[in-house]
Protein backbone atom coordinates (compact mmCIF):
# COMPACT_ATOMS: atom_id res chain seq x y z
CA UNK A 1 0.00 0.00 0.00
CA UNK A 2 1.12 3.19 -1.09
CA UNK A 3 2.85 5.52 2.42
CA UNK A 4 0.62 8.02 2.19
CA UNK A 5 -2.41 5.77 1.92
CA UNK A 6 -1.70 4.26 4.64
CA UNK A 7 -1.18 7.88 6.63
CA UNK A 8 -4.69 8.56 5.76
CA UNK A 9 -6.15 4.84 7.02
CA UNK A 10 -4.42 5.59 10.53
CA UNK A 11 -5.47 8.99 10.85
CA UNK A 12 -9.35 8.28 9.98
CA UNK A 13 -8.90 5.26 12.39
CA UNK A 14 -7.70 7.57 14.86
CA UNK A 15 -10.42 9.82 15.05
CA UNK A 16 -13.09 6.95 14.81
CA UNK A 17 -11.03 6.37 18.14
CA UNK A 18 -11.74 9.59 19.45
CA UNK A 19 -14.94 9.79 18.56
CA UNK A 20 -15.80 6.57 19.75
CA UNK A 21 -14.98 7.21 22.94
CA UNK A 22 -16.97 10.74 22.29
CA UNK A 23 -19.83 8.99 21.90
CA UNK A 24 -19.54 10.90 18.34
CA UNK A 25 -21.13 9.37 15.31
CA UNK A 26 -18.45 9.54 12.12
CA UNK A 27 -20.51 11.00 8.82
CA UNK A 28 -17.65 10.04 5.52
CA UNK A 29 -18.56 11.62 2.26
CA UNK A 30 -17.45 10.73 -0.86
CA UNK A 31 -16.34 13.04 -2.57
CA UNK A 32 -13.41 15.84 -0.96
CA UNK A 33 -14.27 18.65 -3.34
CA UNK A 34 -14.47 21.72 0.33
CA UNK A 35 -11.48 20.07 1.87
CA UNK A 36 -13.36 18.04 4.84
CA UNK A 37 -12.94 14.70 4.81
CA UNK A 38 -15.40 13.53 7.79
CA UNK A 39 -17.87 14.93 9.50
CA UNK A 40 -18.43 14.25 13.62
CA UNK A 41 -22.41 14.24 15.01
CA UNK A 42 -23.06 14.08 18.49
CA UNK A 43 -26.85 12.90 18.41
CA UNK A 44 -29.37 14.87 20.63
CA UNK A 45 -30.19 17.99 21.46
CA UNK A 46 -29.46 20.12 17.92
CA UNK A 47 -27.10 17.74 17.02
CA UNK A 48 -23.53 19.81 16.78
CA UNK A 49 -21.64 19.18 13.97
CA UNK A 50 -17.59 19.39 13.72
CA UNK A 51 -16.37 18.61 10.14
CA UNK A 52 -12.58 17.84 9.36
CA UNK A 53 -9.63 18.00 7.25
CA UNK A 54 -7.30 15.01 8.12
CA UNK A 55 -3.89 14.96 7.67
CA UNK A 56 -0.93 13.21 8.36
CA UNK A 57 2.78 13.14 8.85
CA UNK A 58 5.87 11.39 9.70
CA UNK A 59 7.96 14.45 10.17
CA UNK A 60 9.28 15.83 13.86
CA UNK A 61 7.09 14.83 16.27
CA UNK A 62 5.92 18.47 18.43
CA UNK A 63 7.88 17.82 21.91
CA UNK A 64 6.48 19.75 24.20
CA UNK A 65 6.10 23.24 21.87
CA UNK A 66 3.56 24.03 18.98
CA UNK A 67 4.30 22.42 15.61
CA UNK A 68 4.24 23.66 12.10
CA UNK A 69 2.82 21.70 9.14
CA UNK A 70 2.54 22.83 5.39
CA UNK A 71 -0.66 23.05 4.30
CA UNK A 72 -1.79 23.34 0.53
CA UNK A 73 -3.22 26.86 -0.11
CA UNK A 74 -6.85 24.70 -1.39
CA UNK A 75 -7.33 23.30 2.08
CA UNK A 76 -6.13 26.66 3.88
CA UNK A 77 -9.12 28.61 1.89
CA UNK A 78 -11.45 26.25 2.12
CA UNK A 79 -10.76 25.99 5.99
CA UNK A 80 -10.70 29.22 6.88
CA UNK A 81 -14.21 30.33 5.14
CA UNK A 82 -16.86 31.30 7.33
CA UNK A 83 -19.68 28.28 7.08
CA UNK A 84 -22.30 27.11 9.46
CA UNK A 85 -20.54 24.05 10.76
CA UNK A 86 -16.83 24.54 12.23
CA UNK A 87 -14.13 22.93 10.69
CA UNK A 88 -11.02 22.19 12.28
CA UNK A 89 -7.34 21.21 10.74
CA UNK A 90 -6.17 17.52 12.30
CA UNK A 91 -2.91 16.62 11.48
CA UNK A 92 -1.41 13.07 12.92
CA UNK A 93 1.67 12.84 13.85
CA UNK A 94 3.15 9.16 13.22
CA UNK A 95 6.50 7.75 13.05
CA UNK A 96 8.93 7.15 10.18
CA UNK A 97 8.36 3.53 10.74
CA UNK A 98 5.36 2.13 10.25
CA UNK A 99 5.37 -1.13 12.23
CA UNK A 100 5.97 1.56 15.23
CA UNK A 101 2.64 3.20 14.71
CA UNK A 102 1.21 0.34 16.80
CA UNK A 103 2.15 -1.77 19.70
CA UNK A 104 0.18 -4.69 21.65
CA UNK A 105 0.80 -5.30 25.35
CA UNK A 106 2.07 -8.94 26.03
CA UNK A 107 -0.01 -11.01 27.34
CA UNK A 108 -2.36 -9.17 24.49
CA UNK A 109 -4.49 -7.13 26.81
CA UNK A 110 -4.19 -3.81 24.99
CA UNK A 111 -3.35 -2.07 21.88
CA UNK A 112 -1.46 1.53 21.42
CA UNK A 113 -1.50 3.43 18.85
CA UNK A 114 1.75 5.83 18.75
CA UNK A 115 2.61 9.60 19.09
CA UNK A 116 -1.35 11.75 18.06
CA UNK A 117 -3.22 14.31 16.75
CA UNK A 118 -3.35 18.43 16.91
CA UNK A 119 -6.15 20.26 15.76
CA UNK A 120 -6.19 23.86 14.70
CA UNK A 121 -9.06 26.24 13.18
CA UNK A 122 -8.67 29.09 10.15
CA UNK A 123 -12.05 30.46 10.44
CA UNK A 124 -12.15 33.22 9.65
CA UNK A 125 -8.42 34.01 9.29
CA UNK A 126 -7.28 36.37 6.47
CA UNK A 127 -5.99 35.41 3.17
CA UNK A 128 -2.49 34.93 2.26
CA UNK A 129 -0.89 35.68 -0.78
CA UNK A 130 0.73 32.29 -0.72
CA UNK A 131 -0.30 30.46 -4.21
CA UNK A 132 0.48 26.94 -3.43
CA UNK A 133 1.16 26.27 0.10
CA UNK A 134 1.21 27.58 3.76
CA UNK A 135 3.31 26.93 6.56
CA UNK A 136 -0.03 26.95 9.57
CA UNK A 137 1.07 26.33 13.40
CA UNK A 138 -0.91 23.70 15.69
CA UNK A 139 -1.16 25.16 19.12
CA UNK A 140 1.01 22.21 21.08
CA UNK A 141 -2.19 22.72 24.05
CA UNK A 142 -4.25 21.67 21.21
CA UNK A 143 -3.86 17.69 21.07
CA UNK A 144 -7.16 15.83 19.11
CA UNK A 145 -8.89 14.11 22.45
CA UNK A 146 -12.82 13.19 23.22
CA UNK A 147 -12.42 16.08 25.68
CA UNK A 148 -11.53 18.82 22.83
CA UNK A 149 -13.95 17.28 20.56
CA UNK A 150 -16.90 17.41 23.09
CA UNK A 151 -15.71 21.08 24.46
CA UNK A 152 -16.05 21.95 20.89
CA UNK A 153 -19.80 20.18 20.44
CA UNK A 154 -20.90 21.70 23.29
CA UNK A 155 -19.54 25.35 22.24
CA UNK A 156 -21.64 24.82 19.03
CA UNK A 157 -24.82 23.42 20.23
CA UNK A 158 -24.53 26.77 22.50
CA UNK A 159 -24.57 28.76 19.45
CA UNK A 160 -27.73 27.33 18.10
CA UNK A 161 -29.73 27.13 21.27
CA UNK A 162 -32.56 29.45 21.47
């Protein structure tokens, strides 16, 4: 399977993670023509909506400061437009090897799935003059959990309630 394939299979997998634990249903469209690639429900209430553009790297994992990732300029407009349902920027971090991206406890009682995920959001931020890429930073306090992603649900069902 081609590398960067395989980036995207372990960074949908680890938000179905996330959002599993969320108790967040995962919406998948297919076709990525407004740079989101799925879309997280929390059921209830006015059902909050968070969509996403995933992404992910093997380059220097963030230790401890915020990160930088290059972002194609496509993705960077379409993320920062103002729309009715947010959209966030999550970029996986993974490492160079892949067989490290996962370990299993011995006996086999648990599975870990290495290094994670920062989120950022554009909305709303001005255009660049850029005309293929930007370098965007991921706020190191930012790391993809079912905490931020719930924080964020609830924030946007607030907007909506009457």
């Amino acid at each position: 399977m081609d590398p960067n394939i395989q980036k995207e299979q372990f960074s949908i997998a680890y938000v179905g993670a996330i959002a599993a634990v969320a108790g967040v249903k995962i919406l998948r469209s297919d076709v990525d023509d407004d740079s989101i690639d799925i879309g997280l429900v929390r059921a209830g209430g006015f059902a909050p909506q968070l969509d996403l553009q995933l992404k992910c790297t093997s380059d220097a994992f963030p230790e401890g400061g915020d990160t930088s990732f290059v972002l194609k300029m496509k993705n960077y407009d379409d993320l920062r437009r103002l729309t009715i349902v947010p959209r966030w920027l999550v970029v996986m971090y993974v490492p160079t090897d892949v067989p490290d991206w996962v370990s299993f406890a011995v006996p086999p009682t648990e599975i870990v799935l290495r290094r994670c995920a920062w989120w950022t959001s554009f909305s709303g931020s001005p255009e660049v003059n850029n005309t293929t890429s930007v370098t965007v930073r991921l706020p190191y306090a930012n790391v993809f959990t079912p905490e931020a992603l719930q924080a964020k649900l609830d924030q946007v069902e607030t907007m909506y309630r009457p």
